[in-house]
Protein backbone atom coordinates (compact mmCIF):
# COMPACT_ATOMS: atom_id res chain seq x y z
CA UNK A 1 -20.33 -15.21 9.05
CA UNK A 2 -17.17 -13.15 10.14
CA UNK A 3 -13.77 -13.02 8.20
CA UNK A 4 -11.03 -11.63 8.29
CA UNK A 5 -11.79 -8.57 6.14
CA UNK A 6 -12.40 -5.35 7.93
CA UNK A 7 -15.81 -5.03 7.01
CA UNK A 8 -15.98 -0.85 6.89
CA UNK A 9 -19.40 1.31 5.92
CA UNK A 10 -18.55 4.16 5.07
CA UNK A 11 -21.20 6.87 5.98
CA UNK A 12 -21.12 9.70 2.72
CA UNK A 13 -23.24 12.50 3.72
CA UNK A 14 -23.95 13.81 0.06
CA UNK A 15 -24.86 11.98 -3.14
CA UNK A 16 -22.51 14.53 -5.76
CA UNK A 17 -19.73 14.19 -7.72
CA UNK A 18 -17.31 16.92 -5.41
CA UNK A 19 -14.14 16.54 -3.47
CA UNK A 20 -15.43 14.30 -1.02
CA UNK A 21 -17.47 11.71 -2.82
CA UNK A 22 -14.14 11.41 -5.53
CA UNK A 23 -12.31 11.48 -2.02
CA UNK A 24 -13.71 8.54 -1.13
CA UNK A 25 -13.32 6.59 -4.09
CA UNK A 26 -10.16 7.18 -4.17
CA UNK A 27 -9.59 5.70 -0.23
CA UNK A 28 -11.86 2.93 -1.27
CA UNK A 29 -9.70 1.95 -4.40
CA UNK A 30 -6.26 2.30 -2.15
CA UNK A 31 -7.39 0.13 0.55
CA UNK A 32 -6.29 -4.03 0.37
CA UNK A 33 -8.96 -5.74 -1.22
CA UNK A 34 -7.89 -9.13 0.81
CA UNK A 35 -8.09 -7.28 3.74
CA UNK A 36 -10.72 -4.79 3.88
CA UNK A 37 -14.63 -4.86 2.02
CA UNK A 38 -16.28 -1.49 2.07
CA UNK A 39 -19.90 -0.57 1.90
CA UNK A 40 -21.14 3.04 1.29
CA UNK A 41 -24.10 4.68 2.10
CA UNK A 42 -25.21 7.27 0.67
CA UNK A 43 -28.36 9.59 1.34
CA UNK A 44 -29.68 9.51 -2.53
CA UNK A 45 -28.88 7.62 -5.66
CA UNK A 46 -24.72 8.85 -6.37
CA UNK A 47 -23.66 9.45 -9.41
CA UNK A 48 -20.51 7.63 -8.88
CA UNK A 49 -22.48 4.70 -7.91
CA UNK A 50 -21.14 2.74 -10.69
CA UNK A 51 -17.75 3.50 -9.83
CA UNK A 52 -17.89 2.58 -6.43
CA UNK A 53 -18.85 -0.89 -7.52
CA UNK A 54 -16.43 -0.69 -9.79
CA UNK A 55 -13.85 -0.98 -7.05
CA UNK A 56 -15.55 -3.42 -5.23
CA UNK A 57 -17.79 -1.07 -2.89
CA UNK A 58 -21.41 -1.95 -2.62
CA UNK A 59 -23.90 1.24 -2.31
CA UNK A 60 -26.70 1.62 -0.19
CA UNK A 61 -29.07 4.58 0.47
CA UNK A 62 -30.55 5.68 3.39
CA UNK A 63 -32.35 9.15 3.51
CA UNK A 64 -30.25 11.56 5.71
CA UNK A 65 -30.36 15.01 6.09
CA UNK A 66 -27.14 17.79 5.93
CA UNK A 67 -25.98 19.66 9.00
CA UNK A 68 -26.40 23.26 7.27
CA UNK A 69 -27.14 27.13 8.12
CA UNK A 70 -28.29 27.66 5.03
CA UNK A 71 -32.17 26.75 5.97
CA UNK A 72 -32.21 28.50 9.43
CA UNK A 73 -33.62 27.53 12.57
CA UNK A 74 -36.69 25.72 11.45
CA UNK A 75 -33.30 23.55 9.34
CA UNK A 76 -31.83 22.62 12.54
CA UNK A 77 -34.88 21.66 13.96
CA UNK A 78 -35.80 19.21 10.90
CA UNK A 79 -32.61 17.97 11.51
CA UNK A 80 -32.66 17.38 15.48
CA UNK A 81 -36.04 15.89 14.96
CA UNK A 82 -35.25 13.44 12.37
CA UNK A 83 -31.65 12.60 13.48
CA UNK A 84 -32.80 9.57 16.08
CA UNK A 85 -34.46 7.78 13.04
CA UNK A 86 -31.60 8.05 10.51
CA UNK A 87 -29.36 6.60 13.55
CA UNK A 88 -31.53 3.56 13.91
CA UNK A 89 -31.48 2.90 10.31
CA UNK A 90 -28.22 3.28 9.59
CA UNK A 91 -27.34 1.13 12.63
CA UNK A 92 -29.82 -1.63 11.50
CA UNK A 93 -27.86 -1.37 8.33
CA UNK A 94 -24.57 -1.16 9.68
CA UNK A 95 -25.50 -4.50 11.99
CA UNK A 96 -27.10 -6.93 9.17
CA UNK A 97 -23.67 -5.70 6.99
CA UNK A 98 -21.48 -6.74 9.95
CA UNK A 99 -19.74 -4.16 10.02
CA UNK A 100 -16.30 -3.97 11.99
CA UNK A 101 -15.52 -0.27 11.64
CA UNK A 102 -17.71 3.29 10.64
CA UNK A 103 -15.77 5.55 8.27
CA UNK A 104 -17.70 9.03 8.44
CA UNK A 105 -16.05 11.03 5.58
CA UNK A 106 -17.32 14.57 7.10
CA UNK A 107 -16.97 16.50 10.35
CA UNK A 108 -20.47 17.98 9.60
CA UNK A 109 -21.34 14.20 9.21
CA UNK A 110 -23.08 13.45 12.88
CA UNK A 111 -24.78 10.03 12.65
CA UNK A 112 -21.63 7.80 12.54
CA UNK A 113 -20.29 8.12 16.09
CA UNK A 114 -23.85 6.92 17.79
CA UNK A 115 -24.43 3.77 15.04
CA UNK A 116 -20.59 3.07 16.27
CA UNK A 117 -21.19 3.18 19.68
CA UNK A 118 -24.39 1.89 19.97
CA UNK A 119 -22.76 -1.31 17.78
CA UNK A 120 -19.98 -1.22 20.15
CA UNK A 121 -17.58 -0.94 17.17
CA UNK A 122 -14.39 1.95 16.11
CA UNK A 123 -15.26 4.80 14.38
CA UNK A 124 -13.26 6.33 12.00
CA UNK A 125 -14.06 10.16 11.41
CA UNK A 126 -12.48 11.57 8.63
CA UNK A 127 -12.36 15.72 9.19
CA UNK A 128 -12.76 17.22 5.59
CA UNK A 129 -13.52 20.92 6.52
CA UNK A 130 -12.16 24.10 8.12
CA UNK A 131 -15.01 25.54 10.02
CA UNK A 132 -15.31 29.12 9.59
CA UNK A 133 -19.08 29.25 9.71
CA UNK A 134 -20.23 28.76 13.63
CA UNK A 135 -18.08 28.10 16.64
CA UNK A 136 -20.48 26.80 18.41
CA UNK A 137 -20.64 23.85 15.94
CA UNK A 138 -16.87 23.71 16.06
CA UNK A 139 -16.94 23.40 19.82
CA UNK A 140 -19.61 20.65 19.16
CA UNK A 141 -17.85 18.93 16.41
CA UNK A 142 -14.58 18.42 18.14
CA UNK A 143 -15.84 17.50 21.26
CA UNK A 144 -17.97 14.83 19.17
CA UNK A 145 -14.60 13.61 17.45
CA UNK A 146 -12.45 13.85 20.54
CA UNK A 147 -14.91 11.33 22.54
CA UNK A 148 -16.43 9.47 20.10
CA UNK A 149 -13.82 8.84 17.42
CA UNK A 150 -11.26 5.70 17.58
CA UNK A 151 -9.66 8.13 14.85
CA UNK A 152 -9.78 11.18 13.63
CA UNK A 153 -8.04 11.47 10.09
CA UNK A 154 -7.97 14.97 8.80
CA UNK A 155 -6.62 16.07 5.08
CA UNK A 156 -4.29 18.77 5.76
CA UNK A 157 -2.31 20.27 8.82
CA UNK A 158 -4.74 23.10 8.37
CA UNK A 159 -7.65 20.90 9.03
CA UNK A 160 -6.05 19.03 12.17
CA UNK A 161 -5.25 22.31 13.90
CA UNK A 162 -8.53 22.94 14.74
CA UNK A 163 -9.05 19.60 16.05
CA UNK A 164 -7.46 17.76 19.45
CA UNK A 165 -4.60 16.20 18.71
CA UNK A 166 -4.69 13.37 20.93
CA UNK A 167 -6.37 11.06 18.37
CA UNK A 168 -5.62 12.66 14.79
CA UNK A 169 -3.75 11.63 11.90
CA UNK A 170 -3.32 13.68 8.88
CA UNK A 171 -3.41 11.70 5.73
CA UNK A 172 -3.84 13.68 2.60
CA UNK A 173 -6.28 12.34 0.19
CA UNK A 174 -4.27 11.36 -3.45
CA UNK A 175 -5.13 12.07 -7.09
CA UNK A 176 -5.36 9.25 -9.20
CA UNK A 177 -2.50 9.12 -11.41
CA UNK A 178 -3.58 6.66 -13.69
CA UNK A 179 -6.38 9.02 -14.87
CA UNK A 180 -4.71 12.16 -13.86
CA UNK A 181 -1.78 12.67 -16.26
CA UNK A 182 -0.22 14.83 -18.98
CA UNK A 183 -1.23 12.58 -22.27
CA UNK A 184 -5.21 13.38 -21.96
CA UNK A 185 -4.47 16.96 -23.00
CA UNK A 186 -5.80 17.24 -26.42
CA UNK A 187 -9.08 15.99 -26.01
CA UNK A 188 -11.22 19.02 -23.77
CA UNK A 189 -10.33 22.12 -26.01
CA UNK A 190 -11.80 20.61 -29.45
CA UNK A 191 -15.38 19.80 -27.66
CA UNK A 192 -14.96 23.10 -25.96
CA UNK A 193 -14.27 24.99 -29.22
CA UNK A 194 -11.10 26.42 -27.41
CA UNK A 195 -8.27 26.85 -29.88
CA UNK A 196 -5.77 24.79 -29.76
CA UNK A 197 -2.84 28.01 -29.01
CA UNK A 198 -5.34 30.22 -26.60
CA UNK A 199 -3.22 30.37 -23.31
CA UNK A 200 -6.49 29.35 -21.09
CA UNK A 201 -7.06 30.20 -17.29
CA UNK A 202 -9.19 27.18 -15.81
CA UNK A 203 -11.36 26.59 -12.71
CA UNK A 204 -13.01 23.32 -11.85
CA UNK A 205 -15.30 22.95 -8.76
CA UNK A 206 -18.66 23.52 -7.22
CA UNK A 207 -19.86 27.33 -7.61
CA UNK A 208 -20.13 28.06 -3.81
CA UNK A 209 -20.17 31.52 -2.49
CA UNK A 210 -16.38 30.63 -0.95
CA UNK A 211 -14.73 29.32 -4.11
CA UNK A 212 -13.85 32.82 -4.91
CA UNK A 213 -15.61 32.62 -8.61
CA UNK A 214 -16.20 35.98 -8.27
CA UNK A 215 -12.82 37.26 -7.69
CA UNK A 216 -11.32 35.06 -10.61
CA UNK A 217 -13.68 37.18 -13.33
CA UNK A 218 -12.55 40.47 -11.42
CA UNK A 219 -8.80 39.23 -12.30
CA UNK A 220 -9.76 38.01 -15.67
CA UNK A 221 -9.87 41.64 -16.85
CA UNK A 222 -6.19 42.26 -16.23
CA UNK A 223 -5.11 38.40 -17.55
CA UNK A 224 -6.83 39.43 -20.67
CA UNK A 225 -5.38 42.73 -20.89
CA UNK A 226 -1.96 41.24 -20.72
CA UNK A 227 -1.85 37.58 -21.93
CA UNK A 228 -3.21 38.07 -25.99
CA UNK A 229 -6.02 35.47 -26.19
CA UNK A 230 -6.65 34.51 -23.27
CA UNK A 231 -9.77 32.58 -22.23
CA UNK A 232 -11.26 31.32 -19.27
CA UNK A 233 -13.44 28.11 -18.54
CA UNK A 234 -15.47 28.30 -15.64
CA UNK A 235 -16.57 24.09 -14.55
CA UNK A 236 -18.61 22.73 -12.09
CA UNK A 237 -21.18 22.24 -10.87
CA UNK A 238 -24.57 24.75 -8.90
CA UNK A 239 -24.17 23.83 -5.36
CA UNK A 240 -28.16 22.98 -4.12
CA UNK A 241 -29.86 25.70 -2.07
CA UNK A 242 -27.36 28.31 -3.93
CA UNK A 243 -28.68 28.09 -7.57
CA UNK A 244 -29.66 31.75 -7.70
CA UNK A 245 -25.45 32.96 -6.59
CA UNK A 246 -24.84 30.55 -9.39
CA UNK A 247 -26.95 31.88 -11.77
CA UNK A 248 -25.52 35.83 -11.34
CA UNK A 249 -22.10 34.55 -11.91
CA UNK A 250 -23.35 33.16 -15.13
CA UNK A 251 -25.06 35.73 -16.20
CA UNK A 252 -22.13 38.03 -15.21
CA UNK A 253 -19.56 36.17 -17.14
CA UNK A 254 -21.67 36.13 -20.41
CA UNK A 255 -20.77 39.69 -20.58
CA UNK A 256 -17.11 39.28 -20.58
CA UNK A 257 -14.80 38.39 -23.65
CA UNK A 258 -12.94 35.64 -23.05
CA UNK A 259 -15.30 33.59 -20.68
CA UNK A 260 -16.50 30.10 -21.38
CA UNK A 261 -19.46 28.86 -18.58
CA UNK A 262 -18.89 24.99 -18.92
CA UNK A 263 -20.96 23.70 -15.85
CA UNK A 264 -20.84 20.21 -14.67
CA UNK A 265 -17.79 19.00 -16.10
CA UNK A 266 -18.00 15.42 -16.72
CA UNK A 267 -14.43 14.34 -17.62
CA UNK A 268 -12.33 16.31 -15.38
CA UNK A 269 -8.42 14.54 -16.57
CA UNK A 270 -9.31 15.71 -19.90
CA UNK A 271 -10.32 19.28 -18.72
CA UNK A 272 -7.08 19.79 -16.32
CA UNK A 273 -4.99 18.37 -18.74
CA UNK A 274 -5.69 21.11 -21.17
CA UNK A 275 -5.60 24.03 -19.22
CA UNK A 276 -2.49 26.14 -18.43
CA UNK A 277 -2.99 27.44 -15.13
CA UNK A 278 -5.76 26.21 -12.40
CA UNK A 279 -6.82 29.16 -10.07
CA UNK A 280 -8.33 28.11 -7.22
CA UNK A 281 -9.31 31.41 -5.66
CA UNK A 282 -11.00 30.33 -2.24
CA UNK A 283 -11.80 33.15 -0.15
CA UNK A 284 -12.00 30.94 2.96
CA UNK A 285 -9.36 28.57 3.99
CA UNK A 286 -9.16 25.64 1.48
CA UNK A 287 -9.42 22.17 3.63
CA UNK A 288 -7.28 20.42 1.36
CA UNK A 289 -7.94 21.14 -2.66
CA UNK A 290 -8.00 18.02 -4.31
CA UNK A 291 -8.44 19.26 -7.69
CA UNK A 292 -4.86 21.01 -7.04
CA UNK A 293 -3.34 17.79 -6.69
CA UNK A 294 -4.81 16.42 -9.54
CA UNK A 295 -3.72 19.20 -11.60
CA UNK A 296 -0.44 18.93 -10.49
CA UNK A 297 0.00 15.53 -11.55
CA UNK A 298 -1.35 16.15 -15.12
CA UNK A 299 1.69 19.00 -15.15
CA UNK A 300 -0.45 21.32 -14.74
CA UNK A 301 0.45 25.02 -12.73
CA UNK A 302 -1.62 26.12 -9.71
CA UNK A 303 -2.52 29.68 -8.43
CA UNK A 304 -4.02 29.06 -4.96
CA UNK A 305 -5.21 31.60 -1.71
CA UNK A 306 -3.24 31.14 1.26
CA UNK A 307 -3.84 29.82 4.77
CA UNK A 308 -5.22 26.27 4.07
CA UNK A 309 -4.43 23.06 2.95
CA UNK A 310 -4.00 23.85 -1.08
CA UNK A 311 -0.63 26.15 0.34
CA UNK A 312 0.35 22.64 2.31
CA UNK A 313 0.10 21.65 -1.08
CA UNK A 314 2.21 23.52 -3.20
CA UNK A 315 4.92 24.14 -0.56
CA UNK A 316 8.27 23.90 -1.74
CA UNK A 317 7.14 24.48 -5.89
CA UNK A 318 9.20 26.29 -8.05
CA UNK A 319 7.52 29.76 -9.41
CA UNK A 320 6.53 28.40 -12.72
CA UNK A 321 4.53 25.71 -11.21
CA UNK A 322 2.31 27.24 -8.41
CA UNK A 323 1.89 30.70 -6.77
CA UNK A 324 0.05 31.52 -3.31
CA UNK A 325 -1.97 34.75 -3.33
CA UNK A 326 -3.70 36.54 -0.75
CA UNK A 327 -7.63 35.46 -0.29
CA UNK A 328 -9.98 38.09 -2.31
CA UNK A 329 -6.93 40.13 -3.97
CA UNK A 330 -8.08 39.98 -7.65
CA UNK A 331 -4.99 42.13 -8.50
CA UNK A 332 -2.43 39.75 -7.32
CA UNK A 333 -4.51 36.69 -8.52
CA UNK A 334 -4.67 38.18 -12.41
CA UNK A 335 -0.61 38.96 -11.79
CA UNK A 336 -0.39 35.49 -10.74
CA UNK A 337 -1.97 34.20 -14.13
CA UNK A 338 -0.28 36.12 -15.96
CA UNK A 339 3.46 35.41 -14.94
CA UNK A 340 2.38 31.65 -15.48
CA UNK A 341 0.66 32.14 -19.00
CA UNK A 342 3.75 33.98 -20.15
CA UNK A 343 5.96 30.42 -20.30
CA UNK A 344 2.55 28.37 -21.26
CA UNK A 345 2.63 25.91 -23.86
CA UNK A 346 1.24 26.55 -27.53
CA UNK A 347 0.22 23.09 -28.29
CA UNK A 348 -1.76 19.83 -27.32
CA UNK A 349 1.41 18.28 -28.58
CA UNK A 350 3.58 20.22 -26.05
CA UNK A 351 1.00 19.93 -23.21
CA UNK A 352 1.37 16.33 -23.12
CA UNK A 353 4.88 16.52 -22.74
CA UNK A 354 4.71 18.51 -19.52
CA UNK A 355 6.08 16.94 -16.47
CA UNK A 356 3.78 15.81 -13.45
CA UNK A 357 4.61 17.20 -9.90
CA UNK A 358 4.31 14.35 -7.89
CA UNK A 359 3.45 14.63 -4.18
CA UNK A 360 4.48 13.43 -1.00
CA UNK A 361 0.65 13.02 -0.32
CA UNK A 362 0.44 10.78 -3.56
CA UNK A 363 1.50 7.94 -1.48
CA UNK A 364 -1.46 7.92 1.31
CA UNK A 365 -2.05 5.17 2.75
CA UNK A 366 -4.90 3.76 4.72
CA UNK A 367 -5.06 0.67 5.57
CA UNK A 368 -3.14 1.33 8.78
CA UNK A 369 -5.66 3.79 10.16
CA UNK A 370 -8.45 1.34 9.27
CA UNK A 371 -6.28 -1.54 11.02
CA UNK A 372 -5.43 -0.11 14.21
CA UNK A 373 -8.86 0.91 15.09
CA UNK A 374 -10.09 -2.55 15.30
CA UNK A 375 -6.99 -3.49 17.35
CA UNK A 376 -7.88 -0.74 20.15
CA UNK A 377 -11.31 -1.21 20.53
């Protein structure tokens, strides 16, 4: 029986706890309970199943399988051969849910436009990449979004440039400043057996070959050299498929002073909170960079690589709260670290006292893109 919630299901193409999937929680959790009930499916059990429940979500699995180079030709052939099945199932799905609207939360995502228009219903494509990796799949993916999308909401400017602009929005996804704030610092460093004075250099996301890992422990050298103490702590988690790049950046940072290898991290407000500087070294275009919002609301400063949406960002920060470096340039990233460390606060104490830079993006809001769909179709 129909209502007059917006029943949305939301089609998440991974089952992890990255950008996206916390992404999504945090639209979920922002959206009108009175006026909108979300389902999300998922293509294994999520880790953050729990959570989406938590804010009223329910989770469902269906099997589907990622859009991805990485496994060659005989990959894309898997993947054009079972892509008619996954449709029909999440379409059955999407039908006995009554659903109203399909969120897809990834341009690589390409089930969501044919369950919507097969069900005669909007779809909502939310573009959460830059893609540097094939333009033929560009070409494909933006011709798929300009025909086949009531919506397209990308995350950044940088993301919506590559997209037609006839039916984009940008909305920029928000941290959430309840758990994201100055007053958890205090309780990483103990667990971590960081000192309590060490100025500290963090990183927190997956270890993909673009994340620029690599570069940060080239420009931890001359942080150390400079900054007395200093450590860095390495977090997150081995992206699948990539275990073995993951594994040589381990084993590499082992054999420098300094270097903590956390992995997974699982309370990330507690981990940014403590840190002095993020560096997020991408050495592609950053889509967006959630984790640099969220640092920036626990007071935290930001080093970031130009020419995506983590400079969109920090535009308009003073000095001693973010810096934009050049993609791959170790030198200027360790000079970066460096000029922050040198004001950086001695003390749990004093950490908690730092202010949060609050966003213009921390005040997305959603429910309007969800709405007007369902009033043009």
């Amino acid at each position: 029986m129909k209502t007059d919630q917006t029943r949305i299901v939301h089609i998440q193409p991974v089952a992890e706890r990255g950008g996206s999937d916390q992404a999504l929680l945090g639209l979920i959790r922002s959206l009108d309970a009175k006026r909108f009930r979300s389902s999300v499916v998922v293509p294994a059990p999520s880790p953050l199943a729990a959570r989406y429940e938590a804010v009223g979500a329910r989770v469902h699995v269906v099997p589907m399988r990622r859009l991805t180079q990485s496994e060659g030709v005989g990959g894309l052939v898997r993947y054009a051969l079972a892509w008619p099945v996954t449709v029909v199932r999440l379409t059955l799905l999407a039908r006995r849910l009554g659903a109203d609207v399909v969120h897809t939360n990834s341009l690589h995502s390409l089930y969501g436009w044919a369950v919507a228009l097969l069900l005669r219903i909007p779809h909502v494509w939310h573009a959460r990449e830059i893609v540097v990796q094939s333009s033929a799949a560009l070409r494909l993916e933006r011709l798929l979004a300009r025909h086949f999308a009531t919506r397209v909401i990308a995350i950044s400017d940088a993301v919506a440039a590559q997209l037609d602009p006839r039916n984009v929005v940008v909305v920029y996804d928000s941290p959430d400043l309840e758990e994201f704030r100055p007053e958890r610092a205090g309780h990483f460093r103990p667990g971590a057996s960081l000192p309590d004075t060490a100025p500290v250099v963090g990183f927190l996301g997956r270890i993909d070959t673009w994340k620029g890992v690599d570069v940060l422990l080239d420009a931890f050298g001359g942080v150390r050299h400079s900054v007395e103490g200093a450590r860095l702590v390495v977090a997150g988690p081995d992206v699948p498929g990539k275990e073995d790049y993951a594994e040589d950046l381990r084993r590499r940072a082992g054999r420098i002073e300094g270097v903590t290898w956390l992995g997974a991290c699982d309370v990330p407000p507690d981990f940014l909170a403590d840190v002095d500087v993020l560096a997020v070294p991408s050495t592609s275009p950053e889509p967006y960079g959630l984790v640099v919002a969220e640092a920036l609301a626990s007071g935290v400063p930001v080093v970031v690589t130009a020419d995506g949406g983590a400079e969109e960002i920090v535009a308009g920060l003073p000095a001693a709260a973010a810096a934009v470096v050049p993609r791959g340039d170790a030198g200027a990233l360790a000079a970066a670290c460096v000029h922050i460390l040198g004001v950086h606060l001695p003390t749990s104490a004093a950490r908690r006292s730092r202010r949060p830079r609050l966003l213009a993006a921390a005040g997305s809001d959603f429910d309007s893109v969800f709405t007007s769909p369902r009033a043009e179709v």
